[in-house]
Protein backbone atom coordinates (compact mmCIF):
# COMPACT_ATOMS: atom_id res chain seq x y z
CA UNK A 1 21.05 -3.96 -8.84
CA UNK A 2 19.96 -7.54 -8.41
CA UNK A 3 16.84 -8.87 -10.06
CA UNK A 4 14.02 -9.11 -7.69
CA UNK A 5 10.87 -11.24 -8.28
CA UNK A 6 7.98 -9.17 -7.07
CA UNK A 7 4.37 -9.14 -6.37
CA UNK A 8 2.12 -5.80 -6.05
CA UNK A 9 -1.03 -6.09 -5.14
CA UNK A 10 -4.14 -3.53 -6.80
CA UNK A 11 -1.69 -3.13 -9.12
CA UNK A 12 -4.72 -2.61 -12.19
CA UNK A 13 -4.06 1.13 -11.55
CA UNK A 14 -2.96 4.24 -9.27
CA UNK A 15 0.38 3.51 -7.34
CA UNK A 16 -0.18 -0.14 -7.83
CA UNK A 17 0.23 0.01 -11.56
CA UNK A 18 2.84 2.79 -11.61
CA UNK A 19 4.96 1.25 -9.39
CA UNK A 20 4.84 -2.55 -11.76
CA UNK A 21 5.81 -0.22 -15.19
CA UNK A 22 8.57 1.44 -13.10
CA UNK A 23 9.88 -1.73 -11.42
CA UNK A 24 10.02 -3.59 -14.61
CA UNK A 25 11.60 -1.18 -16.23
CA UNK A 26 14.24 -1.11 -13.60
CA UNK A 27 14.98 -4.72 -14.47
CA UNK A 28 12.94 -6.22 -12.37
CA UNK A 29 10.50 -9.65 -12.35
CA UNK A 30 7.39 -7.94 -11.50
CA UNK A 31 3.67 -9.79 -11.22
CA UNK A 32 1.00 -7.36 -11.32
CA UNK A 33 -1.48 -8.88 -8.78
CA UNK A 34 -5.10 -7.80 -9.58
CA UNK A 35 -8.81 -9.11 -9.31
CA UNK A 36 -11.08 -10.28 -12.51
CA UNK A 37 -8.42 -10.90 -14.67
CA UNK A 38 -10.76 -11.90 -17.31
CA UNK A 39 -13.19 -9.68 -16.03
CA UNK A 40 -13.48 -5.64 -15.31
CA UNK A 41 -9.73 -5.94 -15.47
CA UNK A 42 -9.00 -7.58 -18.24
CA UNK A 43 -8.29 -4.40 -20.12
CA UNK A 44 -5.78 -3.60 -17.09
CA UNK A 45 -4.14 -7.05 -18.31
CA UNK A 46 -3.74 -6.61 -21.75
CA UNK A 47 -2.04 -2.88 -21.61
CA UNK A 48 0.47 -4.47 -19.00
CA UNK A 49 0.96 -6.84 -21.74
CA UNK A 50 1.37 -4.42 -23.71
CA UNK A 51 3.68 -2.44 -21.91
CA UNK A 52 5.64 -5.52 -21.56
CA UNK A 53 6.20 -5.85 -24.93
CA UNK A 54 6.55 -2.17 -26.19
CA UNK A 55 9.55 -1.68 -23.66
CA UNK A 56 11.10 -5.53 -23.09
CA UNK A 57 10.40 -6.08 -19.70
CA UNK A 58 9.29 -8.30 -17.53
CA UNK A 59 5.80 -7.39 -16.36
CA UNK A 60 2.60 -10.42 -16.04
CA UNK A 61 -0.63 -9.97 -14.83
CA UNK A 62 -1.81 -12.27 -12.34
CA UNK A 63 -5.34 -13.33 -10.59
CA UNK A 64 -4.71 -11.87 -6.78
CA UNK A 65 -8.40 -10.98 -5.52
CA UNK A 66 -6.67 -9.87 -1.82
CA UNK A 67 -10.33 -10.43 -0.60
CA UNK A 68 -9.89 -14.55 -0.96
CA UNK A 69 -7.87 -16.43 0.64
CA UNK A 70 -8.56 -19.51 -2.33
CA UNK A 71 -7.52 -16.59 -4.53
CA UNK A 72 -4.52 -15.11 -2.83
CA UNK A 73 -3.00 -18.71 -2.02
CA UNK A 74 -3.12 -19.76 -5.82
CA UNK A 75 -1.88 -16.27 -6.88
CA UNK A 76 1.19 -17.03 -4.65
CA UNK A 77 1.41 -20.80 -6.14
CA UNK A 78 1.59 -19.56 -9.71
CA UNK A 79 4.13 -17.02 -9.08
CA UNK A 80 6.40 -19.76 -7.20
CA UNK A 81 5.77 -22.28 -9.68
CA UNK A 82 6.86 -19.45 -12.74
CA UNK A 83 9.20 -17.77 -10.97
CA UNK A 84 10.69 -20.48 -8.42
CA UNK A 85 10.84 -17.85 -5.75
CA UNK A 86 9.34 -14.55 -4.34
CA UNK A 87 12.16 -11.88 -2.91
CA UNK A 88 9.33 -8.64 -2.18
CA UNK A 89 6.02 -8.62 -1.44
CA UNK A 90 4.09 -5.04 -1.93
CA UNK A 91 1.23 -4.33 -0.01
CA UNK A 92 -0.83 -1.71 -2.17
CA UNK A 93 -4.22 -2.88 -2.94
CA UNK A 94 -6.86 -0.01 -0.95
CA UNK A 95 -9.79 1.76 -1.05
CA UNK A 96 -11.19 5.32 -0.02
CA UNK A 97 -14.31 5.87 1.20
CA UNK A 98 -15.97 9.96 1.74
CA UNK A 99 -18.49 10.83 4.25
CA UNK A 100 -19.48 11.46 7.53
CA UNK A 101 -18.64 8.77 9.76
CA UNK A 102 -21.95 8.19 11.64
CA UNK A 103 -23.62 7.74 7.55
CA UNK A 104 -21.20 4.64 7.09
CA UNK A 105 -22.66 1.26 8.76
CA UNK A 106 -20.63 -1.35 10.43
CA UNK A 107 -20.85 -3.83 7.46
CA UNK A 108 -18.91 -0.83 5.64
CA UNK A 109 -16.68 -0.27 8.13
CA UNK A 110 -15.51 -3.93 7.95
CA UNK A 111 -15.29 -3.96 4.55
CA UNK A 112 -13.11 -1.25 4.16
CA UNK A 113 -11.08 -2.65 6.55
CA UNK A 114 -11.23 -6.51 5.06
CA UNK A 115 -9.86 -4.55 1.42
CA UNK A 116 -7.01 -2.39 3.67
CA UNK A 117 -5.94 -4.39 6.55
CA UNK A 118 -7.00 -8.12 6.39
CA UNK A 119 -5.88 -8.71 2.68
CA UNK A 120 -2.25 -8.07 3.36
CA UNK A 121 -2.47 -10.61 6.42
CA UNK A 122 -4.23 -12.98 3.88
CA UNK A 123 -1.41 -12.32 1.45
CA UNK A 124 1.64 -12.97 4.23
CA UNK A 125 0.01 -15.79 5.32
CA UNK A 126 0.61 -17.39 1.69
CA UNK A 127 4.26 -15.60 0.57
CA UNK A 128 5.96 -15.18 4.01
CA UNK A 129 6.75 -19.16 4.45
CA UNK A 130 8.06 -19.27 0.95
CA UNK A 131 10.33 -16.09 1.71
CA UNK A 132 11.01 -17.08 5.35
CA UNK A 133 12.69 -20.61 4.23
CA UNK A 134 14.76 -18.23 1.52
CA UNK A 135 15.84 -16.21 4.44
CA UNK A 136 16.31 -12.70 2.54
CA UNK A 137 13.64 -10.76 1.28
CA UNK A 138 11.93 -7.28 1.72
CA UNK A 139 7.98 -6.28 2.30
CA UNK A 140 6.67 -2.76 1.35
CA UNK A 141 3.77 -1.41 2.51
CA UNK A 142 2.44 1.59 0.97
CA UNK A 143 0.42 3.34 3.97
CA UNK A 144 -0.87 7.03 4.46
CA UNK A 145 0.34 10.13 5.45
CA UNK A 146 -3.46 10.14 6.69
CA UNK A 147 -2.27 7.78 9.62
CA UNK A 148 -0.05 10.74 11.69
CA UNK A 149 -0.77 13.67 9.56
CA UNK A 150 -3.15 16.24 8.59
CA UNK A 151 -6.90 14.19 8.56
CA UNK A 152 -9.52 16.44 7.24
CA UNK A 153 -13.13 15.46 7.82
CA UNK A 154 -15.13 12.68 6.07
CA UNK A 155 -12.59 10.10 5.33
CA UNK A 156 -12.84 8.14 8.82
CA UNK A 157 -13.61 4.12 7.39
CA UNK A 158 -10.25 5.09 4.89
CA UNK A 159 -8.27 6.24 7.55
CA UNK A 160 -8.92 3.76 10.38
CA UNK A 161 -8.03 1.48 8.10
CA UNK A 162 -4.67 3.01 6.98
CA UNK A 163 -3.83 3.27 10.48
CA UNK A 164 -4.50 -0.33 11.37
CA UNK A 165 -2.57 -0.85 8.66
CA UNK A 166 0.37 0.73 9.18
CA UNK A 167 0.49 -0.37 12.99
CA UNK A 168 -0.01 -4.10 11.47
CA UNK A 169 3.18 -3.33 9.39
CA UNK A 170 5.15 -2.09 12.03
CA UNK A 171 4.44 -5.22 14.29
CA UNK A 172 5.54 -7.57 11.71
CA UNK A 173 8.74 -5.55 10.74
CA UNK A 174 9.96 -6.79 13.90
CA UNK A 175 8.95 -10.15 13.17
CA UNK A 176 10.50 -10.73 10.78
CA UNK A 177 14.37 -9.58 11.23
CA UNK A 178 15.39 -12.34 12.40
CA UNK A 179 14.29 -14.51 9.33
CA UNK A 180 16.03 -11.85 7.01
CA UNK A 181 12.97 -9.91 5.82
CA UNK A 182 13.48 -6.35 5.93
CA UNK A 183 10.28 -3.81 6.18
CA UNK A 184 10.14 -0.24 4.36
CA UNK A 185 6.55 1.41 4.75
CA UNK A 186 5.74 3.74 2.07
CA UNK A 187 3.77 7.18 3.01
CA UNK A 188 1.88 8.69 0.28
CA UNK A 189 0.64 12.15 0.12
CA UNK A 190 -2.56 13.00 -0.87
CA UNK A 191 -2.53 12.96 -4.45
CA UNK A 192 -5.71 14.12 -5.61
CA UNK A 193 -4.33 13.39 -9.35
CA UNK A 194 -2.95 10.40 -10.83
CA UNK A 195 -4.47 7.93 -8.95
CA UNK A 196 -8.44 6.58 -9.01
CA UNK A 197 -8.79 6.96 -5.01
CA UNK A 198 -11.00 9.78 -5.13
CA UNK A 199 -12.93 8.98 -8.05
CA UNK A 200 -13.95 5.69 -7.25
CA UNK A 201 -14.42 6.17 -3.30
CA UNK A 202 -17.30 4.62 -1.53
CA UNK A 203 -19.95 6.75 0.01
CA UNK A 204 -22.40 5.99 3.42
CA UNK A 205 -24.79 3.63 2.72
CA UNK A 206 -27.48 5.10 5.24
CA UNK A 207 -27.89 8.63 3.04
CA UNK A 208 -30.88 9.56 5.44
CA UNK A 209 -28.25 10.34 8.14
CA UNK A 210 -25.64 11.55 5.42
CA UNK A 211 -28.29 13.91 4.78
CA UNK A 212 -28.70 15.37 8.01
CA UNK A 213 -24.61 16.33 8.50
CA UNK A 214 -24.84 17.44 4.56
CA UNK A 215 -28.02 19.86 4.53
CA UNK A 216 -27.30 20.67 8.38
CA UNK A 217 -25.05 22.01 10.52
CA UNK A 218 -21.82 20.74 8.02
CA UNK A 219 -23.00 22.11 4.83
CA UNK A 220 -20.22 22.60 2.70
CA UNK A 221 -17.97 21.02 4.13
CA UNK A 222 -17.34 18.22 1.84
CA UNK A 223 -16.97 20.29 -0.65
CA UNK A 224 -14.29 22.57 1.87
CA UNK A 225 -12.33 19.93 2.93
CA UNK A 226 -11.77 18.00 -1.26
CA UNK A 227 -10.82 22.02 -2.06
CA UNK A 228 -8.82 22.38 0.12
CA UNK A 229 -7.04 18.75 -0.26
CA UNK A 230 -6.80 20.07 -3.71
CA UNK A 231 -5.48 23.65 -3.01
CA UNK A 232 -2.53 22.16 -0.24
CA UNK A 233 -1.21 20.29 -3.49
CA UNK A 234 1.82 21.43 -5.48
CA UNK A 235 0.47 22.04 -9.32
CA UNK A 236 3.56 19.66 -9.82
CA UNK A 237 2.58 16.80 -7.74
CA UNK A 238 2.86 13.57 -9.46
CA UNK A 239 1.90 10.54 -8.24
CA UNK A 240 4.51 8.87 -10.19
CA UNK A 241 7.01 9.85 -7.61
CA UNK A 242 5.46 7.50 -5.31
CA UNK A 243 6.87 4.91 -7.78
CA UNK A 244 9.92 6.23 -8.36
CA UNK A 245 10.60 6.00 -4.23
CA UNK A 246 9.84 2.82 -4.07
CA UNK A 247 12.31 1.53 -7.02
CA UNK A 248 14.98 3.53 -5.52
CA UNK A 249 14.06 1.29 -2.12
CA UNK A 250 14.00 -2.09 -3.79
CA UNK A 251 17.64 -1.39 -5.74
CA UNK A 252 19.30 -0.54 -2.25
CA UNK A 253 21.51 -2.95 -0.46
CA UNK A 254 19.96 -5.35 1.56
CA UNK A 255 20.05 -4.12 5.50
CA UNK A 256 20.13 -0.80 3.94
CA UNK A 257 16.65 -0.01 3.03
CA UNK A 258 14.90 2.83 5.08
CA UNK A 259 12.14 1.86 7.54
CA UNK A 260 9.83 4.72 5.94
CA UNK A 261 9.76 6.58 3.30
CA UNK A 262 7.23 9.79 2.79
CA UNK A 263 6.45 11.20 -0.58
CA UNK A 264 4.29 14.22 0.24
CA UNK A 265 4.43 16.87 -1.62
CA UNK A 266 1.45 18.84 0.52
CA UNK A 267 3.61 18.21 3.64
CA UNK A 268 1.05 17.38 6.28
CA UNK A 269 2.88 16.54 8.50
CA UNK A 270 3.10 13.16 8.84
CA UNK A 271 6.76 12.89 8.56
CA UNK A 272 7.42 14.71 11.85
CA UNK A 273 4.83 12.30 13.57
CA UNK A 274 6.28 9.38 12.17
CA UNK A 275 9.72 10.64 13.07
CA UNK A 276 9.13 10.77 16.65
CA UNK A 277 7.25 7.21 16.81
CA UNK A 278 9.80 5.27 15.12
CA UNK A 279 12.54 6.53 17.22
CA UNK A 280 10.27 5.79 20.34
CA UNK A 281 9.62 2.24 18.73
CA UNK A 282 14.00 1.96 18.34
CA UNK A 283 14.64 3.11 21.94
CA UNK A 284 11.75 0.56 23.43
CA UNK A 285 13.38 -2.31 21.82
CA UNK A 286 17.09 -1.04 22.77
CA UNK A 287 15.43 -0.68 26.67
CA UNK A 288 14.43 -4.44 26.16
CA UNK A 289 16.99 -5.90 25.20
CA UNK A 290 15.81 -6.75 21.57
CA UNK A 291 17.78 -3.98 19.29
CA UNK A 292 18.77 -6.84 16.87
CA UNK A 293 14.94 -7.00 15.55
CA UNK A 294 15.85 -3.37 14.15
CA UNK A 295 17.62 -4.83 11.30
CA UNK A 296 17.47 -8.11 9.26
CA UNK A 297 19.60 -10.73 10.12
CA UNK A 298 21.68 -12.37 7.16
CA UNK A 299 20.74 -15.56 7.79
């Protein structure tokens, strides 16, 4: 295993924090990027501190709002000026919404998407020319089995956004071979344990119109469809596993690493989608000519 310097983003809690402990524990250089470091998450700070110290490993906290560029671009500068480089970049940093879809207004919408989609573009844009003039280096992007599996009602905003987000990965994966970046995307389950998604998801803003779904013709089915979510889920489940894939990812050989990963202990099929696109997605680019951009190039 060769230590990596690495940056997670949401990384105050759910897979974003599991994964830090797990990868600094595994010898690893890992910066903990999260919002209001001084702030609402300044607790979130001090136990990685903590942590840090109580095990002797190699875990900071540092001031990544993904939802500022200003922010994001400094949060990159301080981990190249501590660290000298960046080898992996994880893309984790989400949020859930729950509701009927028509409820949610645009301005929503966008904002879920800005949080799921546009910070990881605002966070490539500042690590990607440091890691493209290295010429080796990996990106993980922790998706949704949501994107090609099972989606239940009332989680539209959250799973548009997953989806964009995945496709966005998929795009640059090829874009990157050839500078020696390799791309795994991680697929998550949905753990409705372990993690703050549910808990702190975002709900329609127009409640008039929620109203009318809620006391009308789908009455009950919120209720159904977080039940059932919770039912499909193995009493073992533990989101920790979703952190324990990802290490086991990072301390594979470089060219080696899997293009995706799922970690779904409800099964929802997602994997079986996902198998069948990224073989389509292999075969297009062998058709074209341009089977090389399937793996990183050694440069």
């Amino acid at each position: 295993m060769t230590k990596q310097v690495i940056v997670i983003t949401g990384a105050s809690s759910g897979f974003g924090a599991l994964t830090a402990r797990a990868l600094a524990k595994a010898g690893h250089t890992v910066y903990a990027g999260m919002r209001a470091t001084t702030g609402r998450n300044a607790k979130a700070v001090a136990d990685a501190a903590a942590f840090a110290k109580d095990n002797g490993v190699d875990l900071r906290s540092v001031e990544l709002d993904v939802g500022s560029n200003a922010s994001v671009e400094a949060g990159i500068a301080t981990i190249i000026a501590d660290a000298g480089r960046l080898d992996i970049v994880m893309h984790n940093a989400g949020h859930m919404s729950f509701g009927p879809a028509e409820a949610f207004t645009p301005e929503q919408f966008a904002e879920l998407f800005d949080i799921n989609v546009l910070s990881t573009q605002r966070v490539n844009r500042a690590a990607l020319p440091h890691m493209r003039r290295q010429g080796k280096g990996l990106v993980v992007w922790v998706s949704s089995s949501s994107t090609r599996g099972g989606t239940p009602p009332y989680l539209s905003p959250y799973f548009a956004a997953k989806a964009a987000m995945d496709s966005l990965a998929v795009s640059y994966a090829a874009e990157l071979t050839r500078w020696g970046i390799e791309t795994s995307i991680i697929v998550p389950g949905a753990f409705t344990k372990g993690t703050n998604h549910f808990a702190h998801s975002g709900s329609p803003a127009d409640t008039v119109r929620a109203a009318e779904y809620n006391e009308g013709p789908y009455k009950g089915v919120p209720e159904q469809a977080l039940q059932g979510l919770a039912a499909l889920e193995p009493a073992d489940a533990d989101a920790g596993s979703v952190a324990v894939a990802i290490v086991d990812v990072i301390d594979m050989p470089f060219g080696k690493r899997p293009f995706r990963v799922h970690v779904d202990p409800s099964q929802d099929g997602a994997e079986i989608v996902n198998g069948v696109a990224d073989r389509v997605r292999a075969e297009m680019f062998r058709n074209i000519g341009l089977q090389d951009l399937l793996k990183p190039a050694n440069l």
